[in-house]
PDB file of N, CA and C in Angstrom:
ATOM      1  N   UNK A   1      -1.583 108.580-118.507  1.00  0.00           N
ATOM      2  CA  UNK A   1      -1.910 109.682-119.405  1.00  0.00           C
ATOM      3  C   UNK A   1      -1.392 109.366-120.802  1.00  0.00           C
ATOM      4  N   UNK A   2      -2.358 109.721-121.714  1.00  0.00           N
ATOM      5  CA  UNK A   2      -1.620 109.228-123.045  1.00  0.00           C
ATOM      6  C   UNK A   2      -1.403 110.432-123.536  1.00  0.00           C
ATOM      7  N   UNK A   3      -0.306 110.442-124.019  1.00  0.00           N
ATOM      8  CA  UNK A   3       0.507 111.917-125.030  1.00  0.00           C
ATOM      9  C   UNK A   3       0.319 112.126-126.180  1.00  0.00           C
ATOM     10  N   UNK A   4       0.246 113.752-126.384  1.00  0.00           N
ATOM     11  CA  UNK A   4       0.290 113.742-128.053  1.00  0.00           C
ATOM     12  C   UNK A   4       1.043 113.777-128.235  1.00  0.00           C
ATOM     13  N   UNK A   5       1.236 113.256-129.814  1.00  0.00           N
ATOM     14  CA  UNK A   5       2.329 113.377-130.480  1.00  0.00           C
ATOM     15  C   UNK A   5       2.795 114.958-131.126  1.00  0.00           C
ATOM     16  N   UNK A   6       4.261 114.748-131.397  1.00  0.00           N
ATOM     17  CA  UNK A   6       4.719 116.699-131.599  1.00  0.00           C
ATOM     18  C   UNK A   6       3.453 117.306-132.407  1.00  0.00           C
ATOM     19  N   UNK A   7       3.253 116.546-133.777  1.00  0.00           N
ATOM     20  CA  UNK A   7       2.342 117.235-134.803  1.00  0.00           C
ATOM     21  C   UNK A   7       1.303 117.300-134.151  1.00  0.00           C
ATOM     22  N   UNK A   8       0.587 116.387-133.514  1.00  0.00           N
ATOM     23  CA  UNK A   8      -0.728 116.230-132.831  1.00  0.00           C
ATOM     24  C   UNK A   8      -0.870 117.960-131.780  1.00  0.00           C
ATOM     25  N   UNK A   9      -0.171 117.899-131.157  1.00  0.00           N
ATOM     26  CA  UNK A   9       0.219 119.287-130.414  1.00  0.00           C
ATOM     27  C   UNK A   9      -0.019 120.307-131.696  1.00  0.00           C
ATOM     28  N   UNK A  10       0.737 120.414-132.415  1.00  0.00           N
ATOM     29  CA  UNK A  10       1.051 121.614-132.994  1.00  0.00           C
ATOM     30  C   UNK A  10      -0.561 121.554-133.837  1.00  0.00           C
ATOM     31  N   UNK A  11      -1.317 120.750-134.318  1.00  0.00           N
ATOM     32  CA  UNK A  11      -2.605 120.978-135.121  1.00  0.00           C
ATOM     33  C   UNK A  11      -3.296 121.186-134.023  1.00  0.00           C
ATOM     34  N   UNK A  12      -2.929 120.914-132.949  1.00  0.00           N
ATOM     35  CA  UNK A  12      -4.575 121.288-131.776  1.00  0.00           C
ATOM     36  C   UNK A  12      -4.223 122.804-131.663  1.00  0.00           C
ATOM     37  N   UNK A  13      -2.510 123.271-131.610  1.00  0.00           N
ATOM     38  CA  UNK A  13      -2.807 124.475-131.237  1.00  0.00           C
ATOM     39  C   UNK A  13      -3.073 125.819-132.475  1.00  0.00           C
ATOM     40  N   UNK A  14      -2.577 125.025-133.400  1.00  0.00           N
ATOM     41  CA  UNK A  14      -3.551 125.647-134.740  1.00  0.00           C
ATOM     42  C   UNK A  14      -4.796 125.842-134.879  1.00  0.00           C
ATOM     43  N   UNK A  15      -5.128 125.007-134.898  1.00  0.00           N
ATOM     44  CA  UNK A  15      -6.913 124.969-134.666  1.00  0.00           C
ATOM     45  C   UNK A  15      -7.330 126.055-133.849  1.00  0.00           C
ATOM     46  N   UNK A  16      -6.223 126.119-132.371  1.00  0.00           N
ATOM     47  CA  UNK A  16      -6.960 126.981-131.314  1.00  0.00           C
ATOM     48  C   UNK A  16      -7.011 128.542-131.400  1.00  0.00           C
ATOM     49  N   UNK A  17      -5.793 128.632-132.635  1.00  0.00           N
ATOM     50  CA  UNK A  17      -5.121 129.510-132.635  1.00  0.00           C
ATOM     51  C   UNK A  17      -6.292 130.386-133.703  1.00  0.00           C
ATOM     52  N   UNK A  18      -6.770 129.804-134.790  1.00  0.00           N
ATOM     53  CA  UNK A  18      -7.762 129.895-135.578  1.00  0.00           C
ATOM     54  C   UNK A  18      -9.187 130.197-135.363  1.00  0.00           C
ATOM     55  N   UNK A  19      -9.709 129.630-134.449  1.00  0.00           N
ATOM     56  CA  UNK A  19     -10.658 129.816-133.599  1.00  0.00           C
ATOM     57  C   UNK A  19     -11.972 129.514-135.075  1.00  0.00           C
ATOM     58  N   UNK A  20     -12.509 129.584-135.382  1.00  0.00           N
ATOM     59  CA  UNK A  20     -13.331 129.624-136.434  1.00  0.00           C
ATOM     60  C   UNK A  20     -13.066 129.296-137.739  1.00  0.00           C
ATOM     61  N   UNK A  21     -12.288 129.635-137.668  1.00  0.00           N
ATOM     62  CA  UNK A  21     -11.104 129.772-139.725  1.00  0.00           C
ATOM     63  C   UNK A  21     -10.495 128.572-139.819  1.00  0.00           C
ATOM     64  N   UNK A  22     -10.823 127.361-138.956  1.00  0.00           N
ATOM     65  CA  UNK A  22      -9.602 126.650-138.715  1.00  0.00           C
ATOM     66  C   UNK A  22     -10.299 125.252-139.896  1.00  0.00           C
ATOM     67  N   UNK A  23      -9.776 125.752-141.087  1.00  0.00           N
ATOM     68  CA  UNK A  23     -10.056 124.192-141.977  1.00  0.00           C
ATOM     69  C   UNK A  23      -8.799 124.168-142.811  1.00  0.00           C
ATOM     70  N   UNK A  24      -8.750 122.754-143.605  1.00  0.00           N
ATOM     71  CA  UNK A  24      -7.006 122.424-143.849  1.00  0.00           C
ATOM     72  C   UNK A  24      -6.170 123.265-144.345  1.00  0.00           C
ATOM     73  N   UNK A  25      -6.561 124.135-145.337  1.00  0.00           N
ATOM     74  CA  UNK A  25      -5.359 125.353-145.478  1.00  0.00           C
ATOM     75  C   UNK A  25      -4.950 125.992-144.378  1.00  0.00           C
ATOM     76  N   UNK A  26      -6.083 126.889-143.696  1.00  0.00           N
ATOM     77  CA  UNK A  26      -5.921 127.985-142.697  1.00  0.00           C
ATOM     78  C   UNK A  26      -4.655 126.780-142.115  1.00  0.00           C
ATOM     79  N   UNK A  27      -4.808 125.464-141.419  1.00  0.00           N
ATOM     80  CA  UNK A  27      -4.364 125.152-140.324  1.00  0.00           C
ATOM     81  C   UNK A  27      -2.944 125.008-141.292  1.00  0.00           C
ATOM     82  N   UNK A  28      -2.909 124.393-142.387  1.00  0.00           N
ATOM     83  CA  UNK A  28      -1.468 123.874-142.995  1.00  0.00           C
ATOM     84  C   UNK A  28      -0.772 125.399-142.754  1.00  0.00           C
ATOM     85  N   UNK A  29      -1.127 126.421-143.209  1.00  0.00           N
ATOM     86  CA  UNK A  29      -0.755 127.982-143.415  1.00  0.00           C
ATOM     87  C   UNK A  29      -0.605 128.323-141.706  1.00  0.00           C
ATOM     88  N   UNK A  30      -0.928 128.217-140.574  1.00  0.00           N
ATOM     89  CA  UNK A  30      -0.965 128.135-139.224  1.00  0.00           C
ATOM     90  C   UNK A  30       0.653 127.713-139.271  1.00  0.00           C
ATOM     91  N   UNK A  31       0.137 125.828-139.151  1.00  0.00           N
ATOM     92  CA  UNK A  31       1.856 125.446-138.929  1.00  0.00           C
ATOM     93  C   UNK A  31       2.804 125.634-139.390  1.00  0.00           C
ATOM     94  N   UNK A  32       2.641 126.023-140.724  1.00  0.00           N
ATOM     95  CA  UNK A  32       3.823 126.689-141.475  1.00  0.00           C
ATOM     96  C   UNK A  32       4.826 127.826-141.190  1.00  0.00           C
ATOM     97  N   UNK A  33       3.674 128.991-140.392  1.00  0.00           N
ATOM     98  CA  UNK A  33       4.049 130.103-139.619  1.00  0.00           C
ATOM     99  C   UNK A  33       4.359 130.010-138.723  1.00  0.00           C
ATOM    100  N   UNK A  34       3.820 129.218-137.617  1.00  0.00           N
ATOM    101  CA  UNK A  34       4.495 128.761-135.950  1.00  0.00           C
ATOM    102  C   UNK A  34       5.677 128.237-136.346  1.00  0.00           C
ATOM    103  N   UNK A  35       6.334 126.966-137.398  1.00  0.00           N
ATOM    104  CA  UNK A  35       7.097 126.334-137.681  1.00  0.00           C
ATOM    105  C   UNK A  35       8.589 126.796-138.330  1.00  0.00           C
ATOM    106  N   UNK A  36       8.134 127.307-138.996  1.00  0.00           N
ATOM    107  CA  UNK A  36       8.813 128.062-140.254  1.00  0.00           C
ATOM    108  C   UNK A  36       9.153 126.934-141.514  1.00  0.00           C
ATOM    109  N   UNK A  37       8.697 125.666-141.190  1.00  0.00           N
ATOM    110  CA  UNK A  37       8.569 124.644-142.237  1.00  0.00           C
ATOM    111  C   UNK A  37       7.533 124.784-143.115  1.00  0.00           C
ATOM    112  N   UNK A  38       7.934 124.081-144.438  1.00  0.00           N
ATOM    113  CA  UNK A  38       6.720 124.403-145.924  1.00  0.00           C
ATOM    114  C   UNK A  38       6.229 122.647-145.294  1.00  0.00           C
ATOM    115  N   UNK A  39       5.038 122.533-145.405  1.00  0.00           N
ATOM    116  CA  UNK A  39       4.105 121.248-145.196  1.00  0.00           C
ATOM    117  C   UNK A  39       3.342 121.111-146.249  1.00  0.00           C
ATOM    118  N   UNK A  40       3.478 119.730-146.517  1.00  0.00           N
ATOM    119  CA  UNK A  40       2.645 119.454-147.833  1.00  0.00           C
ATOM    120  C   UNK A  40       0.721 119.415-146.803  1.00  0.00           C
ATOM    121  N   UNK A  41       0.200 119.653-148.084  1.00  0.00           N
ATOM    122  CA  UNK A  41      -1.009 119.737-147.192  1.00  0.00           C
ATOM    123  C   UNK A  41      -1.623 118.376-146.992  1.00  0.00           C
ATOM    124  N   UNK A  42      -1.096 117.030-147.508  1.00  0.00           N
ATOM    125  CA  UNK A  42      -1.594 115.887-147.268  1.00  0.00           C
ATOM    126  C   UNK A  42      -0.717 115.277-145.723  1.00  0.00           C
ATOM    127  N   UNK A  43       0.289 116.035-145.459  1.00  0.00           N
ATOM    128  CA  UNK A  43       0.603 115.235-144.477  1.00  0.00           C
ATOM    129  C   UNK A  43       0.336 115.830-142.980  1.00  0.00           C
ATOM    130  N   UNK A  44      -1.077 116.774-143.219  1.00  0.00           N
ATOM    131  CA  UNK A  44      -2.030 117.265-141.944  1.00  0.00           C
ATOM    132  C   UNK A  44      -3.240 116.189-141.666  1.00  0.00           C
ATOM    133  N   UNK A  45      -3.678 115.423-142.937  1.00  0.00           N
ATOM    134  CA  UNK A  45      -5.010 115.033-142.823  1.00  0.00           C
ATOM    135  C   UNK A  45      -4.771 113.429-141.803  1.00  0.00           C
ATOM    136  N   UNK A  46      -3.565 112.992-142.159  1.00  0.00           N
ATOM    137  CA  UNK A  46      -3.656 112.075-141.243  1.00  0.00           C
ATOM    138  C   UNK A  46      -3.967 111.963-139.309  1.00  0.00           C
ATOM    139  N   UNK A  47      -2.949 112.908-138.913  1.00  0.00           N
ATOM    140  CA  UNK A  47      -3.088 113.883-137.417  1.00  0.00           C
ATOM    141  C   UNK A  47      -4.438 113.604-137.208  1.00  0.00           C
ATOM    142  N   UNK A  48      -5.144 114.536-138.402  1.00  0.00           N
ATOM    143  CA  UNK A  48      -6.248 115.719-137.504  1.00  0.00           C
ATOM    144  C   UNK A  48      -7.205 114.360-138.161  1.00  0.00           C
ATOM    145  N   UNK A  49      -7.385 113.417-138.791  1.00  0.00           N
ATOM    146  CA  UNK A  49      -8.190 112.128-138.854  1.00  0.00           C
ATOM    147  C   UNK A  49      -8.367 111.168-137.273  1.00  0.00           C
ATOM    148  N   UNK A  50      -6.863 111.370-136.791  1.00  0.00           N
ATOM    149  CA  UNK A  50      -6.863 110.850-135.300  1.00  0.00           C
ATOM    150  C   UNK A  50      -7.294 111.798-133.984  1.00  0.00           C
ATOM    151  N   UNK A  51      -6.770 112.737-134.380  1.00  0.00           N
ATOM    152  CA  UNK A  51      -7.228 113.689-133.660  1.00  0.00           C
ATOM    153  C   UNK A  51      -8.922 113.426-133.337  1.00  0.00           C
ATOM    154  N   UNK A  52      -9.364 113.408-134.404  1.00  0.00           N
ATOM    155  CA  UNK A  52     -10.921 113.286-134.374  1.00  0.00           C
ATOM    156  C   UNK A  52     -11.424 112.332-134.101  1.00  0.00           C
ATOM    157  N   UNK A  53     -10.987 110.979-133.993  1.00  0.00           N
ATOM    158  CA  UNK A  53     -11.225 109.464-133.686  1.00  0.00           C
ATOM    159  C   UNK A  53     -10.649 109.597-132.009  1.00  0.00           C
ATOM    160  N   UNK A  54      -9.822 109.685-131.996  1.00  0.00           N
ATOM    161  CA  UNK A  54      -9.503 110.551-130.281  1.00  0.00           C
ATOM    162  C   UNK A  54     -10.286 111.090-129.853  1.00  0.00           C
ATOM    163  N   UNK A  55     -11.302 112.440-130.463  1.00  0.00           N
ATOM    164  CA  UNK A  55     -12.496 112.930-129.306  1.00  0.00           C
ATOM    165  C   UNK A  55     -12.167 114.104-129.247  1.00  0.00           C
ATOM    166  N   UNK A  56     -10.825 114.781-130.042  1.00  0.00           N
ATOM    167  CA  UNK A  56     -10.162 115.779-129.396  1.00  0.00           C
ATOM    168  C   UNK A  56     -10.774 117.518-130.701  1.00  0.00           C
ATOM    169  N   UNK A  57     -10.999 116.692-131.393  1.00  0.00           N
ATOM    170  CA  UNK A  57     -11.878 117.643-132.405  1.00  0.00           C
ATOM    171  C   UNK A  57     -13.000 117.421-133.353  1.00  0.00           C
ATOM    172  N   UNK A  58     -13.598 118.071-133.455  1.00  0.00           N
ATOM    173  CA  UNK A  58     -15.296 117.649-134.298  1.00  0.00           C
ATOM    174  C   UNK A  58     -14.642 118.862-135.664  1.00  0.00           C
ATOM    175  N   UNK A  59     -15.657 117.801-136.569  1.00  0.00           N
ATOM    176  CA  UNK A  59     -15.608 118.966-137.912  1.00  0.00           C
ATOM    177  C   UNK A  59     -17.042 119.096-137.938  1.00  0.00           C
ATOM    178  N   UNK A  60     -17.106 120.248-139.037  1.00  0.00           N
ATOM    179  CA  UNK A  60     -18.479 120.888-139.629  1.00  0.00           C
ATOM    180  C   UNK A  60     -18.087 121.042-140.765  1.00  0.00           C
ATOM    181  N   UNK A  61     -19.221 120.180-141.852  1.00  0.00           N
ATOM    182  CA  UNK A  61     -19.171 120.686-143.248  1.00  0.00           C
ATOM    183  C   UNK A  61     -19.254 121.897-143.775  1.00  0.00           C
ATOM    184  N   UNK A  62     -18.833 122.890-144.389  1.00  0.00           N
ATOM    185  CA  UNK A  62     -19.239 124.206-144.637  1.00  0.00           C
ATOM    186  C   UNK A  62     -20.043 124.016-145.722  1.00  0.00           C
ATOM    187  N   UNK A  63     -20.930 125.059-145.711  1.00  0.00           N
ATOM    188  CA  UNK A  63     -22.419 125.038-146.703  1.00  0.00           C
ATOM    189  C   UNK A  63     -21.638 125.530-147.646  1.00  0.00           C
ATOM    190  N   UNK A  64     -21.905 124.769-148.860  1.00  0.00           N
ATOM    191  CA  UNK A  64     -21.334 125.469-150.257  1.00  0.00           C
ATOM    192  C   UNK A  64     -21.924 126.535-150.986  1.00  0.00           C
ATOM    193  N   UNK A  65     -21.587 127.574-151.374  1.00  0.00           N
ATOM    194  CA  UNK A  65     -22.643 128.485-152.394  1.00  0.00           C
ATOM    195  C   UNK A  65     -22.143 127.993-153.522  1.00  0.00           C
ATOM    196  N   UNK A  66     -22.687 128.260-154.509  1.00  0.00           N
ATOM    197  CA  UNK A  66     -23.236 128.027-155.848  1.00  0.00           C
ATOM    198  C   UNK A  66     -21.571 128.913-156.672  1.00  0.00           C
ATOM    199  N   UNK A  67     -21.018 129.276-156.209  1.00  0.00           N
ATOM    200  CA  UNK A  67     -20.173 129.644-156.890  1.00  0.00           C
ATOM    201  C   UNK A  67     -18.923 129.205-156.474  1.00  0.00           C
ATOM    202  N   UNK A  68     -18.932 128.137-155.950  1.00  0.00           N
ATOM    203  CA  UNK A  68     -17.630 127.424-155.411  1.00  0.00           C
ATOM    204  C   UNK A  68     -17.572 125.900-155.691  1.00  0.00           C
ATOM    205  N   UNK A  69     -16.547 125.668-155.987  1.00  0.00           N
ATOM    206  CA  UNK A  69     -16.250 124.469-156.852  1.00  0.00           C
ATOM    207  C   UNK A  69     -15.526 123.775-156.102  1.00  0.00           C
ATOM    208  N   UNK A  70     -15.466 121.964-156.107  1.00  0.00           N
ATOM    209  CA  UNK A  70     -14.808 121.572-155.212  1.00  0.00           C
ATOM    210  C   UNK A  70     -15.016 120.858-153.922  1.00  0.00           C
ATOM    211  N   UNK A  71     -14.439 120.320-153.346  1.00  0.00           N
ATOM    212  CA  UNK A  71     -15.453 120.034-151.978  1.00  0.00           C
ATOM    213  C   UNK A  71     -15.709 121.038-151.072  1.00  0.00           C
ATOM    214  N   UNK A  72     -16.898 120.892-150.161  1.00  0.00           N
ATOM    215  CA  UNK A  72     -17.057 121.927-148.908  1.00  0.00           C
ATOM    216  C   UNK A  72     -15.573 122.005-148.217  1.00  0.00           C
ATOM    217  N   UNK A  73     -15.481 122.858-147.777  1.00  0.00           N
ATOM    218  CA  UNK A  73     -14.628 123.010-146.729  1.00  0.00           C
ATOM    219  C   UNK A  73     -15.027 122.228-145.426  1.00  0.00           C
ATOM    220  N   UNK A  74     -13.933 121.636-145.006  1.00  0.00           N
ATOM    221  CA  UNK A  74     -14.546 120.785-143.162  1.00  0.00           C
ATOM    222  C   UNK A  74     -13.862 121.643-142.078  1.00  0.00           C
ATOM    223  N   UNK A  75     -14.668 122.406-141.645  1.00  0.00           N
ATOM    224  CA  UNK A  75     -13.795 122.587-140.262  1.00  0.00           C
ATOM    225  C   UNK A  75     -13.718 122.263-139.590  1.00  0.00           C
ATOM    226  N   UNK A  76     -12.533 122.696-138.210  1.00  0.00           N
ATOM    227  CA  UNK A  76     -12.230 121.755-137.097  1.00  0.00           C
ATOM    228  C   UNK A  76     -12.561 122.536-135.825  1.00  0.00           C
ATOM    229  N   UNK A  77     -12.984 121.864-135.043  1.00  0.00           N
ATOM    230  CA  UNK A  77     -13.113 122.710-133.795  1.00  0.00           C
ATOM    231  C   UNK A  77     -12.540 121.958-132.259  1.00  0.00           C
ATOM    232  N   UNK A  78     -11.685 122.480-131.443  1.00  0.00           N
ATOM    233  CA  UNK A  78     -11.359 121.457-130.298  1.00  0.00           C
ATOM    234  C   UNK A  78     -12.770 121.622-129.556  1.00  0.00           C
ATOM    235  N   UNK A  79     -12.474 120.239-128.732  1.00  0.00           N
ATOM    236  CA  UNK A  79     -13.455 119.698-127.986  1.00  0.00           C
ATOM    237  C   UNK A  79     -12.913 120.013-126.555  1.00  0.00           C
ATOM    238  N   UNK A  80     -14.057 120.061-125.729  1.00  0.00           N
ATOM    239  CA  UNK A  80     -13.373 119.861-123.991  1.00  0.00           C
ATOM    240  C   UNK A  80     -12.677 119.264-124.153  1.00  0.00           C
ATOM    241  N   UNK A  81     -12.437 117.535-124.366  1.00  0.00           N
ATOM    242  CA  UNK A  81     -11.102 116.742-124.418  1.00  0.00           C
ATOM    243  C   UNK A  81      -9.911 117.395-124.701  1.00  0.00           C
ATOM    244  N   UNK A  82      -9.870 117.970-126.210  1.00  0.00           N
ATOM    245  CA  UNK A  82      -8.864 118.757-126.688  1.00  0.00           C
ATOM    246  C   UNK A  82      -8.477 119.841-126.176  1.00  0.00           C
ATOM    247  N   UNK A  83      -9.225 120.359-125.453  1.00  0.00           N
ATOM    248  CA  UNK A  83      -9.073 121.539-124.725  1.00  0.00           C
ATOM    249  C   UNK A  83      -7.971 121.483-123.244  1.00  0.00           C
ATOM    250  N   UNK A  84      -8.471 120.029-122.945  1.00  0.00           N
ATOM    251  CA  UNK A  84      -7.891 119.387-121.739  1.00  0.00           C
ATOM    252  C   UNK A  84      -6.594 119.218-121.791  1.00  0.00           C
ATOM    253  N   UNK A  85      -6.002 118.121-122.925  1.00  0.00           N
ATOM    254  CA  UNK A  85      -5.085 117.997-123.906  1.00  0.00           C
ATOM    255  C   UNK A  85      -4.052 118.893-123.657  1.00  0.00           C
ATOM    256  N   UNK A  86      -4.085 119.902-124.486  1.00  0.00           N
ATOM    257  CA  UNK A  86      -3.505 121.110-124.531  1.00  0.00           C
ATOM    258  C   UNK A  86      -2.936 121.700-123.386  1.00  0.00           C
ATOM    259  N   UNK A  87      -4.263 121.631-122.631  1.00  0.00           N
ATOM    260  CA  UNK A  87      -3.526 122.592-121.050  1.00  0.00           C
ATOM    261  C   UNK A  87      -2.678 121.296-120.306  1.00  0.00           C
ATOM    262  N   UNK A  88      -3.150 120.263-120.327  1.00  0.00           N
ATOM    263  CA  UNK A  88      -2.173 119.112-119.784  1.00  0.00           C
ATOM    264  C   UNK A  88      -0.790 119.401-120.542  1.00  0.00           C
ATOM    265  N   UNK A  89      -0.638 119.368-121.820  1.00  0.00           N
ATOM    266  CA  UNK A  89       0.960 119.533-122.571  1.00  0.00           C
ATOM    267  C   UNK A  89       1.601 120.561-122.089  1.00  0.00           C
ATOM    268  N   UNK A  90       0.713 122.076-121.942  1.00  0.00           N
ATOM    269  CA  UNK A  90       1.073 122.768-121.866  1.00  0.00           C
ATOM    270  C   UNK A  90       2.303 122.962-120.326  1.00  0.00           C
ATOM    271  N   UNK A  91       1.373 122.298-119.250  1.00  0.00           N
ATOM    272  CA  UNK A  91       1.467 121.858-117.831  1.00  0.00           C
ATOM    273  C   UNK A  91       3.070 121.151-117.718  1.00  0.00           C
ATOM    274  N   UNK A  92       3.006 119.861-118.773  1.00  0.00           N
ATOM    275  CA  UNK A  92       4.182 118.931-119.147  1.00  0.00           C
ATOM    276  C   UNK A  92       5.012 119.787-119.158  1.00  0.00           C
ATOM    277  N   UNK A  93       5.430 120.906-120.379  1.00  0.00           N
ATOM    278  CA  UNK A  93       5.906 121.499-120.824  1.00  0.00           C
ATOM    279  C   UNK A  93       6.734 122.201-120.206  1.00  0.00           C
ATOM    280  N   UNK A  94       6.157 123.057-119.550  1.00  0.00           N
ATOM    281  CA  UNK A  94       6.642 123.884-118.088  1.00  0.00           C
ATOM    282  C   UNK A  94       7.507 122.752-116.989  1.00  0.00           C
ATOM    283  N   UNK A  95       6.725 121.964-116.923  1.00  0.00           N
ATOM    284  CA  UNK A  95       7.660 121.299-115.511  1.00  0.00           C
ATOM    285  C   UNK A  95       9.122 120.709-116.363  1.00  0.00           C
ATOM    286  N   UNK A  96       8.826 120.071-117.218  1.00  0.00           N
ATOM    287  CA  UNK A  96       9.990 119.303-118.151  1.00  0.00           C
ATOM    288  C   UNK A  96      11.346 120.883-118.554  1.00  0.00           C
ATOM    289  N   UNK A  97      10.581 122.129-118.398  1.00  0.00           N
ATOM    290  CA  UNK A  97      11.876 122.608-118.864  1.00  0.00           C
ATOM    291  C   UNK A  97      12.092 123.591-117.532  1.00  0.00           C
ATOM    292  N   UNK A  98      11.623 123.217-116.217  1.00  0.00           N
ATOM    293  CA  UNK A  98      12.152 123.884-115.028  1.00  0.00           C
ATOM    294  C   UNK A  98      13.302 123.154-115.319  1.00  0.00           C
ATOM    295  N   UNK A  99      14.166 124.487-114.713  1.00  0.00           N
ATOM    296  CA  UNK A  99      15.665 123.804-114.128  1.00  0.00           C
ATOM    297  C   UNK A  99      16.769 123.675-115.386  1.00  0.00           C
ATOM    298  N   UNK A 100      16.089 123.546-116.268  1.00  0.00           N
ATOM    299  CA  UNK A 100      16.714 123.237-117.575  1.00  0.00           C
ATOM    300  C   UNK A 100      17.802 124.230-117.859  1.00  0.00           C
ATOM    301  N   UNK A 101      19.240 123.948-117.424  1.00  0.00           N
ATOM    302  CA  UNK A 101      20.272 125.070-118.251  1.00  0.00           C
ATOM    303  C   UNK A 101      19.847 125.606-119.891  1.00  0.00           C
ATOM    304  N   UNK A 102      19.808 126.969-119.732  1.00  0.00           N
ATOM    305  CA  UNK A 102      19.884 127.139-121.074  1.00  0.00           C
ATOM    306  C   UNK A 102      20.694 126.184-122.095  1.00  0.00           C
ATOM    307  N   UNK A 103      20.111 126.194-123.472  1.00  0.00           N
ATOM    308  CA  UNK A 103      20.703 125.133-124.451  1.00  0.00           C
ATOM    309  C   UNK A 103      21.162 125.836-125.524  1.00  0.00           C
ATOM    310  N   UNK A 104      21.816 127.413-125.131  1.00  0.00           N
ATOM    311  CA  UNK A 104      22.948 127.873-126.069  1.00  0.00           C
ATOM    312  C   UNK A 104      24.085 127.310-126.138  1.00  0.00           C
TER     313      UNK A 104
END
């Protein structure tokens, strides 16, 4: 089984968390809030570049109107893979902290 990495986790579950809304602000503004860390917004695009070469999310260009400047927006959407992903970590997650003495 190959693992994600922490960030890799935390942008899939942004994305999921987003459901529709999910393009690079929404998601930088996502992890920021799950996190409580400030993220520069360039150091998401690398992740979610692999993420997508992985299989684990597709983008969609957003149609520009005429009164918006700038590039389209790309959104992200998980894939079955990514979907898989997730519930596998999630799975990890749980067994890795059975048993686990509290860590106060």
């Amino acid at each position: 089984m190959q693992f994600l990495s922490r960030i890799e986790e935390i942008l899939l579950l942004a994305i999921w968390k987003l459901d529709d809304n999910a393009y690079g602000i929404s998601i930088r503004e996502q992890v920021e809030k799950d996190t409580g860390v400030k993220w520069l917004s360039g150091a998401i695009y690398g992740p979610l570049s692999r993420l997508r070469k992985n299989g684990y999310v597709t983008i969609e260009m957003a149609e520009q109107g005429n009164d918006q400047r700038g590039r389209p927006r790309i959104y992200y959407t998980l894939t079955t893979v990514g979907k898989e992903k997730l519930q596998a970590i999630q799975v990890l997650n749980r067994v890795m902290w059975t048993n686990v003495p509290d860590v106060k």
